[in-house]
C-alpha atoms as a PDB file:
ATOM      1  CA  UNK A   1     116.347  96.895  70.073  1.00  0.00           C
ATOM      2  CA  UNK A   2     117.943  93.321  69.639  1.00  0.00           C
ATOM      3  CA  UNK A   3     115.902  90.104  70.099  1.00  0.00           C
ATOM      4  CA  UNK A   4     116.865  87.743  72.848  1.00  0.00           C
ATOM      5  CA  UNK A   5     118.974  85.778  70.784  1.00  0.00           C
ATOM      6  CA  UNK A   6     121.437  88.718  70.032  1.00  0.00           C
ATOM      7  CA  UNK A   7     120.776  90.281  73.457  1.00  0.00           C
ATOM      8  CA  UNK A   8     124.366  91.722  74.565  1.00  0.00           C
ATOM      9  CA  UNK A   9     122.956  93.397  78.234  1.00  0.00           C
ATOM     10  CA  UNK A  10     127.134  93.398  79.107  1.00  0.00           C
ATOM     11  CA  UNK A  11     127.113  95.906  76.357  1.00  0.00           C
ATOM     12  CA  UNK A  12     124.040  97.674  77.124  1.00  0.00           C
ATOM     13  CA  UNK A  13     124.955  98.164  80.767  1.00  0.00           C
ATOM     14  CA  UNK A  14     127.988  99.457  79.515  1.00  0.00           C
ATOM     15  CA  UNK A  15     127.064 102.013  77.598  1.00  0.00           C
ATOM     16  CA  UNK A  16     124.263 103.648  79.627  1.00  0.00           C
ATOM     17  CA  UNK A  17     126.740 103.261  82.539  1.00  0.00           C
ATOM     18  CA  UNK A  18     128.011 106.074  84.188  1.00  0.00           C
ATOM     19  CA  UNK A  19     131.208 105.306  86.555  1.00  0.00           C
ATOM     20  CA  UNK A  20     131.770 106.556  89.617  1.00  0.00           C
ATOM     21  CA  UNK A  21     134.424 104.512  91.569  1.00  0.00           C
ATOM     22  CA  UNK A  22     133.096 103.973  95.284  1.00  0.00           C
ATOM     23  CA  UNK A  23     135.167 104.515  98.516  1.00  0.00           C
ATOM     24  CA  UNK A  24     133.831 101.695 100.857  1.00  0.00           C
ATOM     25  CA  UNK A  25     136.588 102.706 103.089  1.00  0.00           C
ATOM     26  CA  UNK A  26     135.057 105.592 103.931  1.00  0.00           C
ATOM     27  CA  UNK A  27     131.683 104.137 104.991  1.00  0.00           C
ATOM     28  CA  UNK A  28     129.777 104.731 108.119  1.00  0.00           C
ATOM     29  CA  UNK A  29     130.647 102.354 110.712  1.00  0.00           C
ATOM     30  CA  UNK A  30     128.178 100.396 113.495  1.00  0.00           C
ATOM     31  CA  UNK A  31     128.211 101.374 117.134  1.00  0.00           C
ATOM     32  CA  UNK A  32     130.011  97.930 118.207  1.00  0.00           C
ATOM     33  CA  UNK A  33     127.348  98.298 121.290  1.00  0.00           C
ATOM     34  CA  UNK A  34     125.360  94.951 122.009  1.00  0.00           C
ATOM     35  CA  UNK A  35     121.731  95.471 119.768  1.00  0.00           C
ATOM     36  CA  UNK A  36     118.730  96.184 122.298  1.00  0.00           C
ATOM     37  CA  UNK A  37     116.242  94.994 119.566  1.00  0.00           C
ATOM     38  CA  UNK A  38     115.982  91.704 117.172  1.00  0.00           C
ATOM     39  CA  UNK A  39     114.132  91.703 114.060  1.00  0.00           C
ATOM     40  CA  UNK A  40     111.548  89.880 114.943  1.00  0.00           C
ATOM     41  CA  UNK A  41     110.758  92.614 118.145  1.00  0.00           C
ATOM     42  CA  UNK A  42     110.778  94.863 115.110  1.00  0.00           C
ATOM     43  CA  UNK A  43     108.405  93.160 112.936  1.00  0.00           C
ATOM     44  CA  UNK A  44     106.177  92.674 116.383  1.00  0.00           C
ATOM     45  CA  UNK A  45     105.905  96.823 116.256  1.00  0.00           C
ATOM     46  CA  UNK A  46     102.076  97.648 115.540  1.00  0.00           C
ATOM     47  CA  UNK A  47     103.470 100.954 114.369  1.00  0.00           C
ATOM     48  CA  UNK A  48     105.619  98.885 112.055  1.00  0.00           C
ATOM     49  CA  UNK A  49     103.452  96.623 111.089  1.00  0.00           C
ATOM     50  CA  UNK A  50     100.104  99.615 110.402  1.00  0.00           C
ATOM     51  CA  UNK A  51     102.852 101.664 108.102  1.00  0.00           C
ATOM     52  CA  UNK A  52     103.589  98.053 106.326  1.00  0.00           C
ATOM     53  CA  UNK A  53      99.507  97.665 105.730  1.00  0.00           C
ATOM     54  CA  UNK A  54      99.356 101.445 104.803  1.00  0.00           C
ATOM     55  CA  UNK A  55     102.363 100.955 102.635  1.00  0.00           C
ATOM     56  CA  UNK A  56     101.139  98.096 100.418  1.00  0.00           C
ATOM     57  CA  UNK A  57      97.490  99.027 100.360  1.00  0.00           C
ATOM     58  CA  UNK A  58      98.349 102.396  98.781  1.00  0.00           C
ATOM     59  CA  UNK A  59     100.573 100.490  96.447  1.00  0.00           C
ATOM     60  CA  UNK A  60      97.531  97.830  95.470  1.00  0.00           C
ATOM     61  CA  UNK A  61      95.534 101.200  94.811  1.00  0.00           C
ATOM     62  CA  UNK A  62      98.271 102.703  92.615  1.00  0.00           C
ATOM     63  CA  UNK A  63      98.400  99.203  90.064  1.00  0.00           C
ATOM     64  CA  UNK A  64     101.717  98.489  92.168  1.00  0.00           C
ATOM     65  CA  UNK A  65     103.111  94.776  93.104  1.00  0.00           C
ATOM     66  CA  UNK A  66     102.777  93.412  96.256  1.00  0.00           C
ATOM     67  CA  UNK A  67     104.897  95.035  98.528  1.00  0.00           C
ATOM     68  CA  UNK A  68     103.953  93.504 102.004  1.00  0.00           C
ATOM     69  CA  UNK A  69     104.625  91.215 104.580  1.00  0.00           C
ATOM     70  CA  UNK A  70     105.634  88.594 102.092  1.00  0.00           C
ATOM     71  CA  UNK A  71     108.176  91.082 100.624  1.00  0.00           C
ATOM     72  CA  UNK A  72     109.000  92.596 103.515  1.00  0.00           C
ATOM     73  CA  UNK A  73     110.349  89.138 105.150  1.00  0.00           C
ATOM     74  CA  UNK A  74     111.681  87.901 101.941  1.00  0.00           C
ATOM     75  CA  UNK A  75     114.014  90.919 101.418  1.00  0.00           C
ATOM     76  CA  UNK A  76     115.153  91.017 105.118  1.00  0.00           C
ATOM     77  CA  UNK A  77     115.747  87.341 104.831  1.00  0.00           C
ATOM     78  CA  UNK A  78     118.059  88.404 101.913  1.00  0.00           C
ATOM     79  CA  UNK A  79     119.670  90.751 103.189  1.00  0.00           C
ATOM     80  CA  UNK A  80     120.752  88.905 106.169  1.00  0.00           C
ATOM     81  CA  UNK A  81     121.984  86.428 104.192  1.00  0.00           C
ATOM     82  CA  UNK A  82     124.244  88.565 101.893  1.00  0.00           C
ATOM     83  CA  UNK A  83     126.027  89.761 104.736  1.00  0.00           C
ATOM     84  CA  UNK A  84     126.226  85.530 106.428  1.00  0.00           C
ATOM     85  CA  UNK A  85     127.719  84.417 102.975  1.00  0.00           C
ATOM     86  CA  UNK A  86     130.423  87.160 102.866  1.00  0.00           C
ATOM     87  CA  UNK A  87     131.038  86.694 106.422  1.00  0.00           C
ATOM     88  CA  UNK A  88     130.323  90.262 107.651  1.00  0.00           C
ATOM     89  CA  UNK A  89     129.638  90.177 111.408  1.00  0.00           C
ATOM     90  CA  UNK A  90     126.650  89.447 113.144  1.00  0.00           C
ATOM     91  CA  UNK A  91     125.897  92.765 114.624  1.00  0.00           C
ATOM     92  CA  UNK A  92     125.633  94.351 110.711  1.00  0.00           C
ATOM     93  CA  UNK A  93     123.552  90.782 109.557  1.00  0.00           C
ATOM     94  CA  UNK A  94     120.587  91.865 111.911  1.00  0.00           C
ATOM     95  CA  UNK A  95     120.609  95.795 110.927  1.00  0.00           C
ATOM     96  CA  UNK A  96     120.646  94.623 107.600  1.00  0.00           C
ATOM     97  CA  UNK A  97     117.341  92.347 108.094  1.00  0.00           C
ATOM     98  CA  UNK A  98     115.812  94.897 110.372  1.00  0.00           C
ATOM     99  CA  UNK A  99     116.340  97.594 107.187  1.00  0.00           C
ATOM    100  CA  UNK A 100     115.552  95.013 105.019  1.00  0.00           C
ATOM    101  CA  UNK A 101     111.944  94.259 106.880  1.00  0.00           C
ATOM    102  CA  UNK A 102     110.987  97.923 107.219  1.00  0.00           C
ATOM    103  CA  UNK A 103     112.767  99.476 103.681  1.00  0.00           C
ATOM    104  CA  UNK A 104     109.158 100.203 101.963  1.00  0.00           C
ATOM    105  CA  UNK A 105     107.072 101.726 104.911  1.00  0.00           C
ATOM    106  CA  UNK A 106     107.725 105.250 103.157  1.00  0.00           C
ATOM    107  CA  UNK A 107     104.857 103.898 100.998  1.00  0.00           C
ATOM    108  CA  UNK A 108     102.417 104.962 103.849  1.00  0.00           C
ATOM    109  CA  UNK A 109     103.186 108.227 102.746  1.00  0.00           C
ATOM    110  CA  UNK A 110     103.866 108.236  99.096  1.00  0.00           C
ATOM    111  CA  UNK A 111     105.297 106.452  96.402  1.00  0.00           C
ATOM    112  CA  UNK A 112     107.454 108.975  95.459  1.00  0.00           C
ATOM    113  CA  UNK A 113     110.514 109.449  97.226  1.00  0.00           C
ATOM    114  CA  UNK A 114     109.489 106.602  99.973  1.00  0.00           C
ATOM    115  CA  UNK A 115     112.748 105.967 100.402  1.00  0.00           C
ATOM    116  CA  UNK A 116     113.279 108.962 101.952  1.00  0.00           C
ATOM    117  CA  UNK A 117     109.958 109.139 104.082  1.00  0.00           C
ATOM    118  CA  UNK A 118     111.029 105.592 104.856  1.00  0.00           C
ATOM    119  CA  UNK A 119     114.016 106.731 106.307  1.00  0.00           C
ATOM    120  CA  UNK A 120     112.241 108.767 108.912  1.00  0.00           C
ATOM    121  CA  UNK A 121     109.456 106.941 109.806  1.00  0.00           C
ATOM    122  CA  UNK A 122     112.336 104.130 110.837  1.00  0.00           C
ATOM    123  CA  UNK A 123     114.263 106.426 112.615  1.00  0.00           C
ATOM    124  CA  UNK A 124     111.189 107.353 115.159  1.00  0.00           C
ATOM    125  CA  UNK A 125     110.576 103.653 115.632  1.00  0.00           C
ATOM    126  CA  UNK A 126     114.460 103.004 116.181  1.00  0.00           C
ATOM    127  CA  UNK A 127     114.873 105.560 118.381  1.00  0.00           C
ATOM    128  CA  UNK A 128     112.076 104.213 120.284  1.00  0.00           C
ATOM    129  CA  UNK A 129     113.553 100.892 120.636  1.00  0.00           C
ATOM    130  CA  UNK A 130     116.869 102.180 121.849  1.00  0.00           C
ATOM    131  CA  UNK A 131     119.103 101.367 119.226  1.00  0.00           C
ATOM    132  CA  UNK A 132     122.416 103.843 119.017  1.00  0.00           C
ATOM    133  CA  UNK A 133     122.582 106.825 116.945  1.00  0.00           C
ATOM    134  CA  UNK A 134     125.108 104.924 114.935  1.00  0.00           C
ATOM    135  CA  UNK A 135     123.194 101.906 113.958  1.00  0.00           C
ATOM    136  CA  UNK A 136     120.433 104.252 113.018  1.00  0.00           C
ATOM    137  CA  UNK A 137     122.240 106.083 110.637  1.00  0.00           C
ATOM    138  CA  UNK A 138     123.285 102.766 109.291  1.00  0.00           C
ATOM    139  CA  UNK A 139     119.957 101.753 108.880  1.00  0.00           C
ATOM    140  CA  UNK A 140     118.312 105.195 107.749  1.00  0.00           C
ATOM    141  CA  UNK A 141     121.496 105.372 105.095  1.00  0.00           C
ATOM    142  CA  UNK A 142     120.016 101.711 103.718  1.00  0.00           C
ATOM    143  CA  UNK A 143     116.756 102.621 103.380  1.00  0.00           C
ATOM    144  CA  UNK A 144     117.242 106.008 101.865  1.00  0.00           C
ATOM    145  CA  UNK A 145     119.756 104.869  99.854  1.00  0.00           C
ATOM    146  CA  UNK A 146     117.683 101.926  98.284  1.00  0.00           C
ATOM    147  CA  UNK A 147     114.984 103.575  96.163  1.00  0.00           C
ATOM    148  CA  UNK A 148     114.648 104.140  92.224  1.00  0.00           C
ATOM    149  CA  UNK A 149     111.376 105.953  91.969  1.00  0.00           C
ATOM    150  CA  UNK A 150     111.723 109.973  90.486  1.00  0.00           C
ATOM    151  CA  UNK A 151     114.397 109.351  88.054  1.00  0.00           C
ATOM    152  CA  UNK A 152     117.076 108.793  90.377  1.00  0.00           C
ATOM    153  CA  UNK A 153     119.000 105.192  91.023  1.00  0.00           C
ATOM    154  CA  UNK A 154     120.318 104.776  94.556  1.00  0.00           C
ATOM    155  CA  UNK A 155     123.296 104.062  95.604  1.00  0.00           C
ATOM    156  CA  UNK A 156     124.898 101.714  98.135  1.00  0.00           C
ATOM    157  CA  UNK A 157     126.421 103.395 100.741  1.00  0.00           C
ATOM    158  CA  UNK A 158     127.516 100.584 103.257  1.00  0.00           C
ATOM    159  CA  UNK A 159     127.438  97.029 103.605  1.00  0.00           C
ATOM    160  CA  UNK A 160     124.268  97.220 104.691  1.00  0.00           C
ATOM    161  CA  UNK A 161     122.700  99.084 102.161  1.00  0.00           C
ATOM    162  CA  UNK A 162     124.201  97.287  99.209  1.00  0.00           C
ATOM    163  CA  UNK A 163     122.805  94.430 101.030  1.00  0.00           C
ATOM    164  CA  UNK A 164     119.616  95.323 100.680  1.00  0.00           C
ATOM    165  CA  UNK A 165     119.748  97.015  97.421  1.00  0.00           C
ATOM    166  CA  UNK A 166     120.959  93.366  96.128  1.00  0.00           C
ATOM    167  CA  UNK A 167     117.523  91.627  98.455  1.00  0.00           C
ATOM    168  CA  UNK A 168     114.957  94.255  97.129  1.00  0.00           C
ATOM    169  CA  UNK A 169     115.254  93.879  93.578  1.00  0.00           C
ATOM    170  CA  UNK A 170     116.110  90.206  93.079  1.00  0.00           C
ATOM    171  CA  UNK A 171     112.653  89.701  94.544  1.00  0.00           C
ATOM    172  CA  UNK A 172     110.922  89.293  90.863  1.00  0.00           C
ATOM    173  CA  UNK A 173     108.007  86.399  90.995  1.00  0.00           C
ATOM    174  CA  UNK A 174     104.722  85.639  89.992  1.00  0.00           C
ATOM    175  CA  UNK A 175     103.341  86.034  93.778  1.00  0.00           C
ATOM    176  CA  UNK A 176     103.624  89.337  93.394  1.00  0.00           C
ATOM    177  CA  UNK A 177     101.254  90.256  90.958  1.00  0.00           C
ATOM    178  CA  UNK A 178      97.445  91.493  92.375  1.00  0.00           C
ATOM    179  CA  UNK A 179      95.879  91.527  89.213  1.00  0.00           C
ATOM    180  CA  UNK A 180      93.883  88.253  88.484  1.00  0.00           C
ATOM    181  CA  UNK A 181      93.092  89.082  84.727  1.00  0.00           C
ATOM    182  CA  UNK A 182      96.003  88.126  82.654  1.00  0.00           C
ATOM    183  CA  UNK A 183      94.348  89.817  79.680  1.00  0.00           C
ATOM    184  CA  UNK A 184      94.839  93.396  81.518  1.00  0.00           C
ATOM    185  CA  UNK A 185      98.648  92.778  82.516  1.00  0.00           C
ATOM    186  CA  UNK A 186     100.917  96.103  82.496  1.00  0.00           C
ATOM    187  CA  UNK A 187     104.325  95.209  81.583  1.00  0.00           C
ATOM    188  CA  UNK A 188     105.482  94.949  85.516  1.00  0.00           C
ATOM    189  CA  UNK A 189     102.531  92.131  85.730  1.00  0.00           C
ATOM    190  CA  UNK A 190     103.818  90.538  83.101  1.00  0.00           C
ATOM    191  CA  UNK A 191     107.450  90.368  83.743  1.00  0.00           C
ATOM    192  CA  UNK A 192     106.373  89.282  87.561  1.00  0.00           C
ATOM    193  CA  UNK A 193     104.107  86.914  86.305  1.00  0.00           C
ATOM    194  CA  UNK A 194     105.961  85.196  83.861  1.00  0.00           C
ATOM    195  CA  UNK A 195     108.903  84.388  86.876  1.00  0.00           C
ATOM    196  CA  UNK A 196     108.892  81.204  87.946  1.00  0.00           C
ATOM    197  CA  UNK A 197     111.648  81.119  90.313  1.00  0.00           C
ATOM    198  CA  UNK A 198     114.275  83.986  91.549  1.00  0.00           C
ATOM    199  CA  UNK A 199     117.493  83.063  93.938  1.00  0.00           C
ATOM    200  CA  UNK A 200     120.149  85.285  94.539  1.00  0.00           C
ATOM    201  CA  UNK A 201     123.072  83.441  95.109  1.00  0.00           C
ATOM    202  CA  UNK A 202     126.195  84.667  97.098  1.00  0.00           C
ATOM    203  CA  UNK A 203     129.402  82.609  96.130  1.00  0.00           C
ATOM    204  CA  UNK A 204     132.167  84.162  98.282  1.00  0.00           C
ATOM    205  CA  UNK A 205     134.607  82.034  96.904  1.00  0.00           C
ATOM    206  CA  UNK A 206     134.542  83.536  93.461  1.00  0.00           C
ATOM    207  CA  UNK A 207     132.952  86.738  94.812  1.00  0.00           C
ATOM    208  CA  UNK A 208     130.268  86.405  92.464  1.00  0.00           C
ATOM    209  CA  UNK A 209     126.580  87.524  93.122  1.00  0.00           C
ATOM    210  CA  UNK A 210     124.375  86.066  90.556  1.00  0.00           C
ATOM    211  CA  UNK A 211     120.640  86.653  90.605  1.00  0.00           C
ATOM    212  CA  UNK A 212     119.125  83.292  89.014  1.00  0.00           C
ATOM    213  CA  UNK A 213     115.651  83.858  87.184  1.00  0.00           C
ATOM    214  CA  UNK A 214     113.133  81.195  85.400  1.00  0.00           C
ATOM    215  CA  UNK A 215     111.079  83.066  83.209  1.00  0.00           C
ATOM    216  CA  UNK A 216     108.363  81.788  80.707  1.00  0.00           C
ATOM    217  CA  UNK A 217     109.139  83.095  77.545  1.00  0.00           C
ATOM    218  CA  UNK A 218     105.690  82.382  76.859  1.00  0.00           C
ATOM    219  CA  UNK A 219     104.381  85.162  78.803  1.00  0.00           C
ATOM    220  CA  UNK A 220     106.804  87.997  78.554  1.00  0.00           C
ATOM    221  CA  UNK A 221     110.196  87.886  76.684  1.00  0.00           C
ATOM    222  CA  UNK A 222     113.512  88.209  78.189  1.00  0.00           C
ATOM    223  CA  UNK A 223     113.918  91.259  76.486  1.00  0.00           C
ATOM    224  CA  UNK A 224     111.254  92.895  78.268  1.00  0.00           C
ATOM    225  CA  UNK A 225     112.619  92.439  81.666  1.00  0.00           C
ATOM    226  CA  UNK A 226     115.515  94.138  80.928  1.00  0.00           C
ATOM    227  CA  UNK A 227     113.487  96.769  79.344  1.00  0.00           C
ATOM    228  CA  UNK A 228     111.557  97.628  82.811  1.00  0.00           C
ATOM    229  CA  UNK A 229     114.705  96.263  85.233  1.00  0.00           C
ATOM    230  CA  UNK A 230     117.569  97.969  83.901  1.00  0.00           C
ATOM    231  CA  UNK A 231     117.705 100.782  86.441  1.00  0.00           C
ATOM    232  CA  UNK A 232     117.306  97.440  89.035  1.00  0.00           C
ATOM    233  CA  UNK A 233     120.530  95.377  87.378  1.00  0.00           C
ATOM    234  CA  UNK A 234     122.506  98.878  87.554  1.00  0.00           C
ATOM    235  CA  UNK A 235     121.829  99.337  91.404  1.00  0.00           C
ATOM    236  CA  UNK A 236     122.643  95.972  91.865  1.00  0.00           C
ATOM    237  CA  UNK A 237     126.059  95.473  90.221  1.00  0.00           C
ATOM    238  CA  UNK A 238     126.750  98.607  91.891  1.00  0.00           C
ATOM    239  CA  UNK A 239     125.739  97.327  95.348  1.00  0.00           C
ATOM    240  CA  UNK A 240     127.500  93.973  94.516  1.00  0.00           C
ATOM    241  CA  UNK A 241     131.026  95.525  93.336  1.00  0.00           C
ATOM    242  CA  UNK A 242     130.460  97.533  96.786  1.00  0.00           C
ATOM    243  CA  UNK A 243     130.940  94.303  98.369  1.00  0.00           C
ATOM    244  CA  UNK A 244     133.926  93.099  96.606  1.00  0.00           C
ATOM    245  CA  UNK A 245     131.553  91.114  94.156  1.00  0.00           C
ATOM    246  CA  UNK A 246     131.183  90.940  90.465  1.00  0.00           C
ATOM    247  CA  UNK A 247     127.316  91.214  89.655  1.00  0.00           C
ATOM    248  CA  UNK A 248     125.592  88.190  86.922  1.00  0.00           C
ATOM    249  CA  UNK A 249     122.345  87.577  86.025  1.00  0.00           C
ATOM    250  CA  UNK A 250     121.644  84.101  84.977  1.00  0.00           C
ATOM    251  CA  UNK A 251     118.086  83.468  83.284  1.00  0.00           C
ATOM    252  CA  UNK A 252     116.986  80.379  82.140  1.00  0.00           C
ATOM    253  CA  UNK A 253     120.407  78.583  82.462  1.00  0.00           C
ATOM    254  CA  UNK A 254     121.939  81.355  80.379  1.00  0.00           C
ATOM    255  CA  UNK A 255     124.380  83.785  81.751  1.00  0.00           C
ATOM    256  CA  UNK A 256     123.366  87.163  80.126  1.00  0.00           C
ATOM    257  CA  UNK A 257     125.539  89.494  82.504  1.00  0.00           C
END
């Protein structure tokens, strides 16, 4: 493959590519009923939060990132905020941070397919809390639809899954990483680790979404994130363009898609 200097990912993402021109007009739609649950009654659930401490203990067994509380809150903080910048109402904002808190709890289960389990542990909880069949199917449809375990890339399928397709895998940092021993880094470590800084910005003005990363070079190569991540940057310019956005990805000052 090319070094970093010649890397052309605008070409790579091309080629590997397959297109499939989404309908957004035909997405699901909310219930328009008043929400009987916030987030933060949500992320209050001891069933919620025992499948969260399931979730990322069987990950830390596995070799996995963190995928926790931290992660949890950072990606439903995300999400939320995709849907504020693009001015999306307020009702689909808070199903998108409730999805967006609770996406990984398939974990509890299994790695594989969690998105799916996911998707049905949420819908007991939901269900529970009173929520309308609609909005659960809106947030069922995110977290099943956000996954890229078992050879398979998900898809957004509504506003509110693109939104947290776009929240879960700009979350690439150094915080993640469990392993204290530098010298036994996998490549995800090392990619993680050698993150300084992530931001996903949302400029609806020029309907861009740009993830911005500060890697050390030092530590892993720019090259090798794109190695592991590709599958990630596909999902997300395809949950971007869902949105009416064009996806970049800007890495140490330099826009490389």
């Amino acid at each position: 493959m090319t070094d970093d200097a010649n890397l052309d990912v605008q070409q790579i993402v091309e080629d590997i590519e397959e297109p499939r021109p989404a309908r957004p007009q035909e997405a699901a739609q909310p219930s328009g009923q008043a929400l009987p649950v916030t987030l933060d009654e949500i992320a209050n659930d001891p069933e919620i939060t025992a499948y969260i401490e399931a979730a990322d203990s069987n990950l830390g067994v596995l070799g996995f990132t963190e995928h926790g509380f931290r992660h949890a809150n950072l990606v439903s903080h995300i999400a939320r905020n995709v849907l504020r910048r693009l001015e999306y109402d307020a009702h689909l904002q808070e199903l998108a941070a409730i999805a967006g808190y609770i996406h990984d709890i398939g974990n509890a289960i299994s790695r594989y397919d969690h998105s799916l389990t996911g998707a049905l542990l949420a819908r007991e909880v939901l269900v529970r809390h009173g929520l309308a069949p609609q909005d659960i199917a809106l947030v069922m449809g995110a977290i099943g639809s956000h996954g890229d375990d078992s050879q398979r890339l998900g898809e957004a399928v509504h506003p509110v899954s693109a939104a947290l397709i776009l929240a879960d895998k700009s979350d690439v940092h150094r915080s993640r990483v469990r392993n204290p021993d530098a010298a036994t880094f996998d490549q995800h470590d090392r990619v993680n680790y050698a993150s300084e800084s992530s931001f996903l910005r949302v400029d609806p003005e020029n309907k861009r979404i740009t993830l911005e990363l500060t890697i050390d070079t030092s530590i892993s190569q720019v090259m090798h994130y794109f190695e592991i991540f590709l599958p990630r940057m596909l999902m997300s310019r395809r949950a971007a363009e869902f949105l009416g956005c064009a996806f970049h990805i800007d890495i140490n000052g330099v826009e490389l898609l």
